[in-house]
N, C-alpha and C. Protein backbone atom coordinates (compact mmCIF):
# COMPACT_ATOMS: atom_id res chain seq x y z
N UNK A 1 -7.92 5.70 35.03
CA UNK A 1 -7.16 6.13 33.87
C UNK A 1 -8.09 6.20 32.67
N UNK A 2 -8.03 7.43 32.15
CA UNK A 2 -8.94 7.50 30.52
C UNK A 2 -8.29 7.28 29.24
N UNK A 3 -9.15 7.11 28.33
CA UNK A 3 -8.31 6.69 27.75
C UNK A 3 -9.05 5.31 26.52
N UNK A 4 -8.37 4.97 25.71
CA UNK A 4 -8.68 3.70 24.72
C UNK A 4 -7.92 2.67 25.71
N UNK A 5 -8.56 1.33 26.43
CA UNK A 5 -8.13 -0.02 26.78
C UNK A 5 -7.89 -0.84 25.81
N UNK A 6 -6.57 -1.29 26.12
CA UNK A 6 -5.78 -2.02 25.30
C UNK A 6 -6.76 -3.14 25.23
N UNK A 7 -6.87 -3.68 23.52
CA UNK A 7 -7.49 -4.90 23.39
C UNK A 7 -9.00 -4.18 22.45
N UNK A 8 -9.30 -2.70 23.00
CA UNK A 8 -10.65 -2.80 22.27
C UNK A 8 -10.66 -1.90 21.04
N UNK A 9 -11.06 -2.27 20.25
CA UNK A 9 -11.17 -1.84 18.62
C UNK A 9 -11.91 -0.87 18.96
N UNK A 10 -11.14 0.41 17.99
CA UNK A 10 -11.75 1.33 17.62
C UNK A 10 -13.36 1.52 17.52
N UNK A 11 -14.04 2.43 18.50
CA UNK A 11 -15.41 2.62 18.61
C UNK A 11 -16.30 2.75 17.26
N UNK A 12 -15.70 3.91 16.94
CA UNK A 12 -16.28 4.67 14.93
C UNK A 12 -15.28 5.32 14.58
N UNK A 13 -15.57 5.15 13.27
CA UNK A 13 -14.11 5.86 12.45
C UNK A 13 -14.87 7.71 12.10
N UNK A 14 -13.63 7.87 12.29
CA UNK A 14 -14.16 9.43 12.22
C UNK A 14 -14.38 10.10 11.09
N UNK A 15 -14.41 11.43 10.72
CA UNK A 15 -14.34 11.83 9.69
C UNK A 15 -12.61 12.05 9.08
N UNK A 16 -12.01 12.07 10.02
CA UNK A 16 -10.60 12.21 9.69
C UNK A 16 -9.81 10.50 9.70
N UNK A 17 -10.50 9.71 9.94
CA UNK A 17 -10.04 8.53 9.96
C UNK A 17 -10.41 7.70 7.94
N UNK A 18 -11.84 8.44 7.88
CA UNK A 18 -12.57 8.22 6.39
C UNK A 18 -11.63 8.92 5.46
N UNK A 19 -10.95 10.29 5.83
CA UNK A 19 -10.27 11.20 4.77
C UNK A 19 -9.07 10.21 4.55
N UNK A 20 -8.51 9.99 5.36
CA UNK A 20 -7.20 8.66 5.66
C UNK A 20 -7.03 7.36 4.80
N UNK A 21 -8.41 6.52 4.88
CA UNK A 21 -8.65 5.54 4.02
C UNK A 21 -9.37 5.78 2.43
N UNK A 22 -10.01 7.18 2.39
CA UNK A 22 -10.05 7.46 0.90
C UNK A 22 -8.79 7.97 0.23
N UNK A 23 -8.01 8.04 1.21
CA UNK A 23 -6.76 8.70 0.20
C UNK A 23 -5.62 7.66 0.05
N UNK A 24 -5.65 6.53 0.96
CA UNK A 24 -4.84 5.37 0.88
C UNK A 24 -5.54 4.67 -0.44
N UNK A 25 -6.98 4.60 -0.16
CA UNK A 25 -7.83 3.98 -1.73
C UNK A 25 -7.90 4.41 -2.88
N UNK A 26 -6.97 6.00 -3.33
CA UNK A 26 -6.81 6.45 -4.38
C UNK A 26 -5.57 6.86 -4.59
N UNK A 27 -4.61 6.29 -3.69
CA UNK A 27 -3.55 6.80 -4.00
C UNK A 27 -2.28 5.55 -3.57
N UNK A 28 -2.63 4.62 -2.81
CA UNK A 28 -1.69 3.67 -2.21
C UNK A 28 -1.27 4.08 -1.40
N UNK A 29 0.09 4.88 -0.92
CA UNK A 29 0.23 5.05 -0.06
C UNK A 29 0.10 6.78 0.84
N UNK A 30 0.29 6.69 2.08
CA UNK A 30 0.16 8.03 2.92
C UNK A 30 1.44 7.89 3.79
N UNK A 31 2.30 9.05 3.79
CA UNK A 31 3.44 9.15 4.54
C UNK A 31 2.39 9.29 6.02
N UNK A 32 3.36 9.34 7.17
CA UNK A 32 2.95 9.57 8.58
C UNK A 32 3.01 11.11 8.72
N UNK A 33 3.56 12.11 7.93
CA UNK A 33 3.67 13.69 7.76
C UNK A 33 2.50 13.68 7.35
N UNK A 34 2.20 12.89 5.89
CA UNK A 34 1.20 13.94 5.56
C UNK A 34 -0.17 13.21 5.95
N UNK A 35 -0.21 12.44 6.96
CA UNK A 35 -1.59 11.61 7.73
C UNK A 35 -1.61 13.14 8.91
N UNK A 36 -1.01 13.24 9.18
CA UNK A 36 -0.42 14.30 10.45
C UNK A 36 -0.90 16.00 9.92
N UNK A 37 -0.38 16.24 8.80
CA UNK A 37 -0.20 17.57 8.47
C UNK A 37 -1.11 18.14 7.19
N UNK A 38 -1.91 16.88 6.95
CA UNK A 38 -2.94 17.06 5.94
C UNK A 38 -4.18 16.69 6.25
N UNK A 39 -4.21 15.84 7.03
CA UNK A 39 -5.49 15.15 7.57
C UNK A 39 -5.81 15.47 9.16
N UNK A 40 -4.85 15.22 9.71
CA UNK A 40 -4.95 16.17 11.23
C UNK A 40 -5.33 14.80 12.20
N UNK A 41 -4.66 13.82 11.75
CA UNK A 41 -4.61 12.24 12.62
C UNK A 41 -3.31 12.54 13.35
N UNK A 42 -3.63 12.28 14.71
CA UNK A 42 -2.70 11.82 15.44
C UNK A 42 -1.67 10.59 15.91
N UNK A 43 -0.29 10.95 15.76
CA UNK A 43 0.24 9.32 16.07
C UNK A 43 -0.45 8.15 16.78
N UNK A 44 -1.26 8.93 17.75
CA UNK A 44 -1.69 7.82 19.17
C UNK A 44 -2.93 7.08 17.87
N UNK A 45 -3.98 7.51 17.58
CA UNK A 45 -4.81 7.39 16.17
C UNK A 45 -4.66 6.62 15.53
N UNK A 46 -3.52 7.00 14.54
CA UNK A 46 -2.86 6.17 13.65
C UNK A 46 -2.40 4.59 14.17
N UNK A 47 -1.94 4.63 14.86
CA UNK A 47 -1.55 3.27 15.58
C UNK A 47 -2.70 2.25 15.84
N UNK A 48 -3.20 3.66 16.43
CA UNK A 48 -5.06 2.57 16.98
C UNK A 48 -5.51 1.80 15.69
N UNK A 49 -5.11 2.51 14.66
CA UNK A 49 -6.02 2.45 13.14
C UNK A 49 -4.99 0.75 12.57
N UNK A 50 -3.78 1.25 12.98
CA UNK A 50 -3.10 0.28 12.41
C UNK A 50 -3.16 -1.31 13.26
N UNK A 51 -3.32 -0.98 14.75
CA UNK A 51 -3.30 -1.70 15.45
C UNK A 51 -4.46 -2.87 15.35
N UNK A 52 -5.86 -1.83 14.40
CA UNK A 52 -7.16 -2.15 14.63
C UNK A 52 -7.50 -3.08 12.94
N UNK A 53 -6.36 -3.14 12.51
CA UNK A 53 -5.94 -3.32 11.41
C UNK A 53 -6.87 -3.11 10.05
N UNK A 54 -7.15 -1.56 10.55
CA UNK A 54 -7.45 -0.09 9.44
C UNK A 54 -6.33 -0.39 8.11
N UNK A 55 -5.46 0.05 8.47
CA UNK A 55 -3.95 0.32 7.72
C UNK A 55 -2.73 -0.59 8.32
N UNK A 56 -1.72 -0.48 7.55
CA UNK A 56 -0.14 -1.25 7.60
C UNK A 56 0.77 -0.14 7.52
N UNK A 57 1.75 -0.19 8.31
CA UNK A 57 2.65 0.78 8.12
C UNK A 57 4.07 -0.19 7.81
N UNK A 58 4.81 0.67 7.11
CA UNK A 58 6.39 0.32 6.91
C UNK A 58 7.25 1.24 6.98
N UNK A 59 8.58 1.14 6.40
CA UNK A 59 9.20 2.40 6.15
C UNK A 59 9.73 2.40 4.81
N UNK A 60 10.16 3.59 4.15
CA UNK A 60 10.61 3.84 2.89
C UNK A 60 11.82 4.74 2.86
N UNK A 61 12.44 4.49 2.29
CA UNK A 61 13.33 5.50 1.84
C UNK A 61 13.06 6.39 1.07
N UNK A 62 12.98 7.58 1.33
CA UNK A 62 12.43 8.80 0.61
C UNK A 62 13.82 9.85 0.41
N UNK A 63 14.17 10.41 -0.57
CA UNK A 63 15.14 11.33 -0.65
C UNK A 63 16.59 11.11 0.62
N UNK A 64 16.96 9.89 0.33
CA UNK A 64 17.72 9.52 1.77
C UNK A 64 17.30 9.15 2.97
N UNK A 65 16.06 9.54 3.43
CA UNK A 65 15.41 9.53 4.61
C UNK A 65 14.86 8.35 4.50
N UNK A 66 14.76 7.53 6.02
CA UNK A 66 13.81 6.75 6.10
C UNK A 66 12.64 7.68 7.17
N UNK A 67 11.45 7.39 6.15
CA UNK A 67 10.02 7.52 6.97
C UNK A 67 9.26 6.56 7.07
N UNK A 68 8.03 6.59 7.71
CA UNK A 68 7.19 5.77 8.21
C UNK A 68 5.79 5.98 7.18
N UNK A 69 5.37 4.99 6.10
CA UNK A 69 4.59 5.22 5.22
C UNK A 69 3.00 4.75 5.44
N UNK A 70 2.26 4.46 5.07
CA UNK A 70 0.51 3.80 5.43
C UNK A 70 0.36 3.42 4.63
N UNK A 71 -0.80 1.88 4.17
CA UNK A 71 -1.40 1.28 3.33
C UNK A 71 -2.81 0.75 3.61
N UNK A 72 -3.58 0.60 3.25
CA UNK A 72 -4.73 0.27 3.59
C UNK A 72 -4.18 -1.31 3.69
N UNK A 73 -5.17 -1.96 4.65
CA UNK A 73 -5.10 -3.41 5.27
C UNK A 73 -6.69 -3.60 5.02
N UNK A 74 -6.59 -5.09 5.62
CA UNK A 74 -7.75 -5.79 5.30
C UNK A 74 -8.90 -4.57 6.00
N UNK A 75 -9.10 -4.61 6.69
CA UNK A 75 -10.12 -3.81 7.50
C UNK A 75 -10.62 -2.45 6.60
N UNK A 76 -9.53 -2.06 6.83
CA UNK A 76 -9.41 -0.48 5.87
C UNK A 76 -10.46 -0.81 4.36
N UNK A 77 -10.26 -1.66 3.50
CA UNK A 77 -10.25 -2.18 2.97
C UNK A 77 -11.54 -2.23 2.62
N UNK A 78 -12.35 -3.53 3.71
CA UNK A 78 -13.26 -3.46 3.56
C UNK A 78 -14.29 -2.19 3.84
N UNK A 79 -14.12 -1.51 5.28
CA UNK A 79 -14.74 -0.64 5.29
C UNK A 79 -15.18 0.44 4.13
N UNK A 80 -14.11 0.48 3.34
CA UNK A 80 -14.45 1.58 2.08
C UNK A 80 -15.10 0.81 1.42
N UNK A 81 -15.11 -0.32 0.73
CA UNK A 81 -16.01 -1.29 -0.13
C UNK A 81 -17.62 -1.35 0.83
N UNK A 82 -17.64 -0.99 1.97
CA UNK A 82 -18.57 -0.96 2.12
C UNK A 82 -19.46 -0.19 2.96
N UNK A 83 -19.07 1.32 2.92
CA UNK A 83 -19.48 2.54 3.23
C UNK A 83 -19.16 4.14 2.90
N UNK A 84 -17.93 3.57 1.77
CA UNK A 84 -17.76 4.72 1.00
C UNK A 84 -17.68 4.61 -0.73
N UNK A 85 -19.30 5.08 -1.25
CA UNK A 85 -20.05 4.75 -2.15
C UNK A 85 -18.89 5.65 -3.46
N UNK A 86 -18.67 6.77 -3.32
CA UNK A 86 -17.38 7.57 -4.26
C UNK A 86 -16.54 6.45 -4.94
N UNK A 87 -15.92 5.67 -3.99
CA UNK A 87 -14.57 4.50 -4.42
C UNK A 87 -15.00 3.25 -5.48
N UNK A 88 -15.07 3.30 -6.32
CA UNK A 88 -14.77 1.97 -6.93
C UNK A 88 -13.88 1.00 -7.44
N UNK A 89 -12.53 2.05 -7.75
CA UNK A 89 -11.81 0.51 -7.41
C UNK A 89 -10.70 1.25 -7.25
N UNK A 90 -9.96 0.41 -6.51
CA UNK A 90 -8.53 1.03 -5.24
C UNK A 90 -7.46 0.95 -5.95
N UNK A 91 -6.70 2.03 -6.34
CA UNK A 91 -5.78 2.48 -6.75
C UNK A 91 -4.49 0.99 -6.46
N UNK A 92 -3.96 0.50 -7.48
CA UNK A 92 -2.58 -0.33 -6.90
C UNK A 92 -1.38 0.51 -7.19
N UNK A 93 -0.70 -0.05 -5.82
CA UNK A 93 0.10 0.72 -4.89
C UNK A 93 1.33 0.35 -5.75
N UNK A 94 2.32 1.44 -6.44
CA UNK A 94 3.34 1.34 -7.18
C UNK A 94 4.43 1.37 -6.43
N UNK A 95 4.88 2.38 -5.39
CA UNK A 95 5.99 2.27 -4.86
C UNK A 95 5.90 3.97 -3.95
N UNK A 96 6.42 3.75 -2.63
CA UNK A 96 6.21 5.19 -1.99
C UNK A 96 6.68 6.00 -2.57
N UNK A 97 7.76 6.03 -3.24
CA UNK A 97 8.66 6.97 -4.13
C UNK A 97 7.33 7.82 -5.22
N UNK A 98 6.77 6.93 -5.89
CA UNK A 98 5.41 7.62 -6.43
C UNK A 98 4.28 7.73 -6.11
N UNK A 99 3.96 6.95 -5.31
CA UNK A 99 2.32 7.52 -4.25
C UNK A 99 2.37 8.22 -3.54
N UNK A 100 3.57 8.37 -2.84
CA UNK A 100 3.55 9.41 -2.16
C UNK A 100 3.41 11.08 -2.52
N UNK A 101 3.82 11.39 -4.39
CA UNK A 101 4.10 12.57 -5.10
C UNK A 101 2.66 12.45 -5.42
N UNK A 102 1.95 11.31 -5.48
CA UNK A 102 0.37 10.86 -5.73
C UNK A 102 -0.76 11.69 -4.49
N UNK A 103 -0.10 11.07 -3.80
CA UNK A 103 -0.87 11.50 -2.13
C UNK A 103 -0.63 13.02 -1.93
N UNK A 104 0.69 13.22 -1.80
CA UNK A 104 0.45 15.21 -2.03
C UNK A 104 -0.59 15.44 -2.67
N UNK A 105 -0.19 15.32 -4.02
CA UNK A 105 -1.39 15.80 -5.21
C UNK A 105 -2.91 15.62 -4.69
N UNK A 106 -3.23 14.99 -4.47
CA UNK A 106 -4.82 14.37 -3.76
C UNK A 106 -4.83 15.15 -2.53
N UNK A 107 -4.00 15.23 -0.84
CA UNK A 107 -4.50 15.94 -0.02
C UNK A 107 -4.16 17.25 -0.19
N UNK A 108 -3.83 17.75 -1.32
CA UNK A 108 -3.78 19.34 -1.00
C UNK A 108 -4.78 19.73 -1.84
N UNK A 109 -6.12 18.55 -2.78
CA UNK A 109 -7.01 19.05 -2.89
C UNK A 109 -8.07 20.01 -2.31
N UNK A 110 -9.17 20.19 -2.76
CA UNK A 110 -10.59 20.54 -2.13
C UNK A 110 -11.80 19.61 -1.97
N UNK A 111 -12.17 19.21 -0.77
CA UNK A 111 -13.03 18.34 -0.86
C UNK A 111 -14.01 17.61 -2.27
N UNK A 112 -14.36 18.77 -2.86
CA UNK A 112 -15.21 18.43 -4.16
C UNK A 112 -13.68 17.85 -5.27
N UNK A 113 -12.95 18.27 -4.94
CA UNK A 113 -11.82 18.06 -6.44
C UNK A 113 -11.63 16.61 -5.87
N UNK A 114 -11.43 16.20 -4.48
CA UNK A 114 -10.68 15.17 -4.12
C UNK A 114 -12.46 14.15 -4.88
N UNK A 115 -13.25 14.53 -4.26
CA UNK A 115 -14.51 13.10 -4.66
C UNK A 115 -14.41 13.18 -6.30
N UNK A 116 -14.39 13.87 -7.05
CA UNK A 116 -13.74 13.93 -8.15
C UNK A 116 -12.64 12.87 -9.20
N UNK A 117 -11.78 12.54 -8.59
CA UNK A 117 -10.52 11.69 -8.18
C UNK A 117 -11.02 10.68 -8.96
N UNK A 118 -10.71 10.01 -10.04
CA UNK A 118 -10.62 8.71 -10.54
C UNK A 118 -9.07 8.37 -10.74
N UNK A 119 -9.27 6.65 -10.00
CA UNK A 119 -8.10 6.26 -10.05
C UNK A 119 -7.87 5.71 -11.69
N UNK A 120 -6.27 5.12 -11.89
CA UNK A 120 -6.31 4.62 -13.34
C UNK A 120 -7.39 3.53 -13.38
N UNK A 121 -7.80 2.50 -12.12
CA UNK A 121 -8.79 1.24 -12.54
C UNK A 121 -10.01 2.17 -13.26
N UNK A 122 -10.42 3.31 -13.07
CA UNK A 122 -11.58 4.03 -12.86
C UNK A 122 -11.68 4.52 -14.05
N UNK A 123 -10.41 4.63 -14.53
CA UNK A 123 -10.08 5.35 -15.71
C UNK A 123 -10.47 3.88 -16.96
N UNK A 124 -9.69 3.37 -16.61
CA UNK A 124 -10.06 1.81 -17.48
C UNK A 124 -11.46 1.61 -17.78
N UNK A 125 -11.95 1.91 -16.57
CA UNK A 125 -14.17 1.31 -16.35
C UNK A 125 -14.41 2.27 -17.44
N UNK A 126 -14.53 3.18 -17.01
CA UNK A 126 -15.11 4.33 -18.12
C UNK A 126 -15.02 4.52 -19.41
N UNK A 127 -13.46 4.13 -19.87
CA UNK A 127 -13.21 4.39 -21.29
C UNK A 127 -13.19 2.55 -21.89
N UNK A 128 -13.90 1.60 -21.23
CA UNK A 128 -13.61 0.50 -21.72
C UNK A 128 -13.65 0.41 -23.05
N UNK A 129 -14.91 1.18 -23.69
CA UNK A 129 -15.13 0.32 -25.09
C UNK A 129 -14.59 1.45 -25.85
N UNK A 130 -13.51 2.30 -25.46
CA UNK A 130 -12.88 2.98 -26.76
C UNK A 130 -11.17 2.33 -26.46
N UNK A 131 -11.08 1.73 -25.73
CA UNK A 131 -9.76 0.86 -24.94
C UNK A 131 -9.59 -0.30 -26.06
N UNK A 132 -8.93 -0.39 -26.77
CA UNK A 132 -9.08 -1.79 -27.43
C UNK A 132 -7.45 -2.27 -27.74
N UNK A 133 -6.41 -2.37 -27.00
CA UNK A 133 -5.18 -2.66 -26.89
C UNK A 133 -4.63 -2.17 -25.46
N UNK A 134 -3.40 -2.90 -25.11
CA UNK A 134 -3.06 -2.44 -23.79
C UNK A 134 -2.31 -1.34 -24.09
N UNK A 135 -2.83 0.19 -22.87
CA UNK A 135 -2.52 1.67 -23.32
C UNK A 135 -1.90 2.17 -21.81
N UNK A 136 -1.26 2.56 -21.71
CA UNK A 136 -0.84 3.44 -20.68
C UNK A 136 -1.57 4.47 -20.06
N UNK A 137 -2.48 3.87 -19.16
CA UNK A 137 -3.18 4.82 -18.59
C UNK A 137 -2.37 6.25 -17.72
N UNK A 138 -2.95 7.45 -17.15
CA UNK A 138 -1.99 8.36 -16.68
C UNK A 138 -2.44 7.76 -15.21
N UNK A 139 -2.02 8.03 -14.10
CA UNK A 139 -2.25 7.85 -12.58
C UNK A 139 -3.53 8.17 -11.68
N UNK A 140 -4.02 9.38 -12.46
CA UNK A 140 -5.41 9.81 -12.17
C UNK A 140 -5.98 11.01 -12.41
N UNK A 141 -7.30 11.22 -13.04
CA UNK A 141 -7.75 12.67 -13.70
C UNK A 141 -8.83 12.88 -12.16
N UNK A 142 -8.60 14.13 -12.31
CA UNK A 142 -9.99 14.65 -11.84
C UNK A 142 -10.76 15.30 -12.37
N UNK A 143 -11.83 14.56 -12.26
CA UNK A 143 -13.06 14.37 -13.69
C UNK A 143 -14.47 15.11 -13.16
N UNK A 144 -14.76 16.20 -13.23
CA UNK A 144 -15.74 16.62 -13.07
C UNK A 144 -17.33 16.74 -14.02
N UNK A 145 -17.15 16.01 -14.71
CA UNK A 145 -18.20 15.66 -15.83
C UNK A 145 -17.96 14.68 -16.62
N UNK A 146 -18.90 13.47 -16.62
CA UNK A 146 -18.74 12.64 -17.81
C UNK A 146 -20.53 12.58 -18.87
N UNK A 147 -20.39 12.67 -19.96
CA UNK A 147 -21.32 12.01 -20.51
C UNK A 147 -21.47 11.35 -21.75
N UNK A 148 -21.73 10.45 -21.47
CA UNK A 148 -22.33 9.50 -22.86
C UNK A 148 -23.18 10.16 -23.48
N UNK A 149 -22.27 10.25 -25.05
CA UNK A 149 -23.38 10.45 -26.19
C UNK A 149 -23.34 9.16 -27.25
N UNK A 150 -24.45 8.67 -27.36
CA UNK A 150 -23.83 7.26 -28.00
C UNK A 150 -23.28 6.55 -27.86
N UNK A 151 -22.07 6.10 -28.31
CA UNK A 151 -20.81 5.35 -27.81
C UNK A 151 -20.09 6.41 -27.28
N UNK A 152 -19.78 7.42 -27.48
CA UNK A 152 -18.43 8.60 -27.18
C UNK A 152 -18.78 9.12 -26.00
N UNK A 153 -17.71 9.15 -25.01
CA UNK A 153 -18.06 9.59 -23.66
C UNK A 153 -17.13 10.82 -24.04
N UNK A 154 -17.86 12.05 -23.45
CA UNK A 154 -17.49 13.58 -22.96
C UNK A 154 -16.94 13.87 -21.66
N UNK A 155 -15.67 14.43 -21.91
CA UNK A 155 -15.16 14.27 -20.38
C UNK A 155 -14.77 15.73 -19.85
N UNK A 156 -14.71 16.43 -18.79
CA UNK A 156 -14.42 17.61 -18.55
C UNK A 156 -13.61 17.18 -17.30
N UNK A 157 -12.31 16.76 -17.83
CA UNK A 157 -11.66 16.76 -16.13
C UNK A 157 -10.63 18.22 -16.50
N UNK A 158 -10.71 17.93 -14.79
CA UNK A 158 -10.06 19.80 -14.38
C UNK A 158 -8.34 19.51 -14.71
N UNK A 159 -8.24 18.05 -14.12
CA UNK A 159 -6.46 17.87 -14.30
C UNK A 159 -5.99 16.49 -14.62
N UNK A 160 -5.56 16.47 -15.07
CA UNK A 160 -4.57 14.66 -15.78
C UNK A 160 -3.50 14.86 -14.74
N UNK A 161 -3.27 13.59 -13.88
CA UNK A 161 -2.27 13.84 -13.25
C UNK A 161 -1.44 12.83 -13.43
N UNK A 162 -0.07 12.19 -13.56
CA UNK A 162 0.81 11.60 -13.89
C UNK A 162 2.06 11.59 -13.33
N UNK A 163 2.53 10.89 -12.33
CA UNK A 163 3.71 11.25 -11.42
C UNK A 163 4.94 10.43 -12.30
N UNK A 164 6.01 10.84 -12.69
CA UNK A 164 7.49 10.39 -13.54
C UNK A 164 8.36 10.19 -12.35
N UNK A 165 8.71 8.69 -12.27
CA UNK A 165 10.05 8.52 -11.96
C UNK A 165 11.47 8.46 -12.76
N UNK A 166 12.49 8.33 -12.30
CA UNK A 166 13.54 8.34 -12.59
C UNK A 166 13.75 6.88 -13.91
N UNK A 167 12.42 6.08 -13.83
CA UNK A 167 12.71 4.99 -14.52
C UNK A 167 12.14 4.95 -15.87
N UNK A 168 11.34 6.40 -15.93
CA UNK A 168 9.91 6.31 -17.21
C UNK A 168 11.18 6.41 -18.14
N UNK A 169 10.91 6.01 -19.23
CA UNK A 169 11.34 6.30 -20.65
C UNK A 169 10.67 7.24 -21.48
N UNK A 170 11.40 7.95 -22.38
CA UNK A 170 10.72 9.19 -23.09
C UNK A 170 9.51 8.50 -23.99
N UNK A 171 9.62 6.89 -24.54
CA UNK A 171 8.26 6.53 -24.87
C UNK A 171 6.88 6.53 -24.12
N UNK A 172 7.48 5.85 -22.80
CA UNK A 172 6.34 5.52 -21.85
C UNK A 172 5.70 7.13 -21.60
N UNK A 173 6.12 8.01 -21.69
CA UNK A 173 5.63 9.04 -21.51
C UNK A 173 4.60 9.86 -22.35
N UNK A 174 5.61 9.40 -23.60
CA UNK A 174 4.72 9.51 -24.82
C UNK A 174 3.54 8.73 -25.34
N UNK A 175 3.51 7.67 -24.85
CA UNK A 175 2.14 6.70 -24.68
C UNK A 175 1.43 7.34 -23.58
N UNK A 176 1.42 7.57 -22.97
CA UNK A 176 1.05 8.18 -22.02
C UNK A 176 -0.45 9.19 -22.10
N UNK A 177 0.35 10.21 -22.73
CA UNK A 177 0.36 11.62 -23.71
C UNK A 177 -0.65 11.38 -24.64
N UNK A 178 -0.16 10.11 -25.66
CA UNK A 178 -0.90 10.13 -26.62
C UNK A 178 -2.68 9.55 -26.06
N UNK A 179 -2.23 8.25 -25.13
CA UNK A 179 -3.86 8.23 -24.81
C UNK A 179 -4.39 9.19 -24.08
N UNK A 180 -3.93 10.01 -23.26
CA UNK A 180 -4.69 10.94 -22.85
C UNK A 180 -5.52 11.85 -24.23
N UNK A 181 -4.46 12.25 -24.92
CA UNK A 181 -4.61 13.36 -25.99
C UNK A 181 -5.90 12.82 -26.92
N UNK A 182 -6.11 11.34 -27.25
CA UNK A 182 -6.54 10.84 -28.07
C UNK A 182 -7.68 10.33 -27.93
N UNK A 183 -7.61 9.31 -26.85
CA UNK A 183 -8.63 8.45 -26.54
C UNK A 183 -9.47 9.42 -25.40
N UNK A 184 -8.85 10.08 -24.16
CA UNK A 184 -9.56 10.54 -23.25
C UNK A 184 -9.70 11.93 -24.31
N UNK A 185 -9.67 12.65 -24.93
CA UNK A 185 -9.91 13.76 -25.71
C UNK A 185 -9.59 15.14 -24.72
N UNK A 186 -8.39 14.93 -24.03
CA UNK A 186 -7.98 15.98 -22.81
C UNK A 186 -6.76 16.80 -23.61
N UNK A 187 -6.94 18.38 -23.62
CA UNK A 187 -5.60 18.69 -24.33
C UNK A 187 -4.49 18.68 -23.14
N UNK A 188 -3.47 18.59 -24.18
CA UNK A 188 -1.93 17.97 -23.28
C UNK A 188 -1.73 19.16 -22.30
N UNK A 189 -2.32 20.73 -22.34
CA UNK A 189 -1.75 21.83 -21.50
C UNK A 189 -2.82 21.09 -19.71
N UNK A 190 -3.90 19.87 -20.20
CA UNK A 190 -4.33 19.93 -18.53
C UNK A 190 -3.69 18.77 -17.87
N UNK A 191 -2.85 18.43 -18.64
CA UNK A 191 -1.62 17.29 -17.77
C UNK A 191 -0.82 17.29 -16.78
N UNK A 192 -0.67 17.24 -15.67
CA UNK A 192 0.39 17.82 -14.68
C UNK A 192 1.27 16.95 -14.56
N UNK A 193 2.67 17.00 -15.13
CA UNK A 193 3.14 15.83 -14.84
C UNK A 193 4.49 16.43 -13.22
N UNK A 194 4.20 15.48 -12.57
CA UNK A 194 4.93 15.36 -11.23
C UNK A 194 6.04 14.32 -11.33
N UNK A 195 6.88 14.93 -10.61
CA UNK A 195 8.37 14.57 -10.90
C UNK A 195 8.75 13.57 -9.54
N UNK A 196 8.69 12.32 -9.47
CA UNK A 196 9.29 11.50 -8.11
C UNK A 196 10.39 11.24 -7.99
N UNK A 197 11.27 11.88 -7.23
CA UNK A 197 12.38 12.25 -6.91
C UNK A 197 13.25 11.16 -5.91
């Protein structure tokens, strides 16, 4: 019989197994659709991954539905801390209802847009020393240029992305807005705000 024997850990992670855990590390979570229909992992895979304790799965209620969601686990975890040099610090996981409108946004990138990808921690590192009160970061820019001139960092991201649930308040939004507008120096037309439903 061929095949993976029960008991032995995953040989090497693939390239579609790496796309899997960079997008759990910038986004929290990955539905089992879009591990499947964006990344091109197979159930039998996925399991191995989870089994091999890559990732955690649960379920969520999504628009009525219960589905089957992904999280990075210890393993997962480490492996990116210590072979995928892009990541510096891992997105925390808000709720599938919005990582998941997160995770669309990210796999229907382009390879270059996705390495691109700063999470909000990422967002924090960068703008530390113009940060001087607690601000409402947005969810994640994709930032294709930064540079320091002096103190003032220059930023050219392509998109501000920001997913709204049903719970934001018209302030929180507007804080939001304003540090982007202000502190990151991004005009409000490259904001995308996504609606979690």
């Amino acid at each position: 019989m061929r095949g993976r024997k029960s008991g032995n850990p995953i040989k090497a992670i693939t390239n579609n197994d790496k796309e899997l855990l960079k997008a759990l590390s910038r986004t929290g979570y990955v539905s089992k659709e879009q591990a499947q229909n964006l990344i091109n992992l197979n159930e039998r895979r996925l399991k191995n991954l989870e089994k091999d304790g890559y990732i955690k799965s649960t379920s969520a209620i999504i628009k009525d539905k219960q589905i089957n969601v992904y999280q990075l686990n210890g393993k997962g975890k480490q492996y990116v801390e210590n072979n995928i040099t892009s990541i510096n610090n891992f997105y925390k996981a808000t709720s599938p209802q919005h990582d998941l409108v997160l995770a669309d946004r990210y796999l229907k990138l382009d390879t270059e847009s996705r390495d691109c990808w700063k999470t909000e921690g990422d967002i924090r590192e960068i703008f530390s020393s113009q940060i001087t009160e607690s601000m409402s970061m947005p969810d994640a820019i994709i930032l294709k240029h930064s540079i320091e001139i002096d103190t003032e960092i220059n930023i050219r991201a392509i998109e501000v992305i920001e997913v709204v649930t049903n719970n934001y308040g018209a302030e929180e939004i507007e804080a939001k807005i304003e540090f982007i507008t202000e502190v990151l120096q991004i005009p409000k037309e490259e904001i995308s705000f996504e609606r979690a439903n």
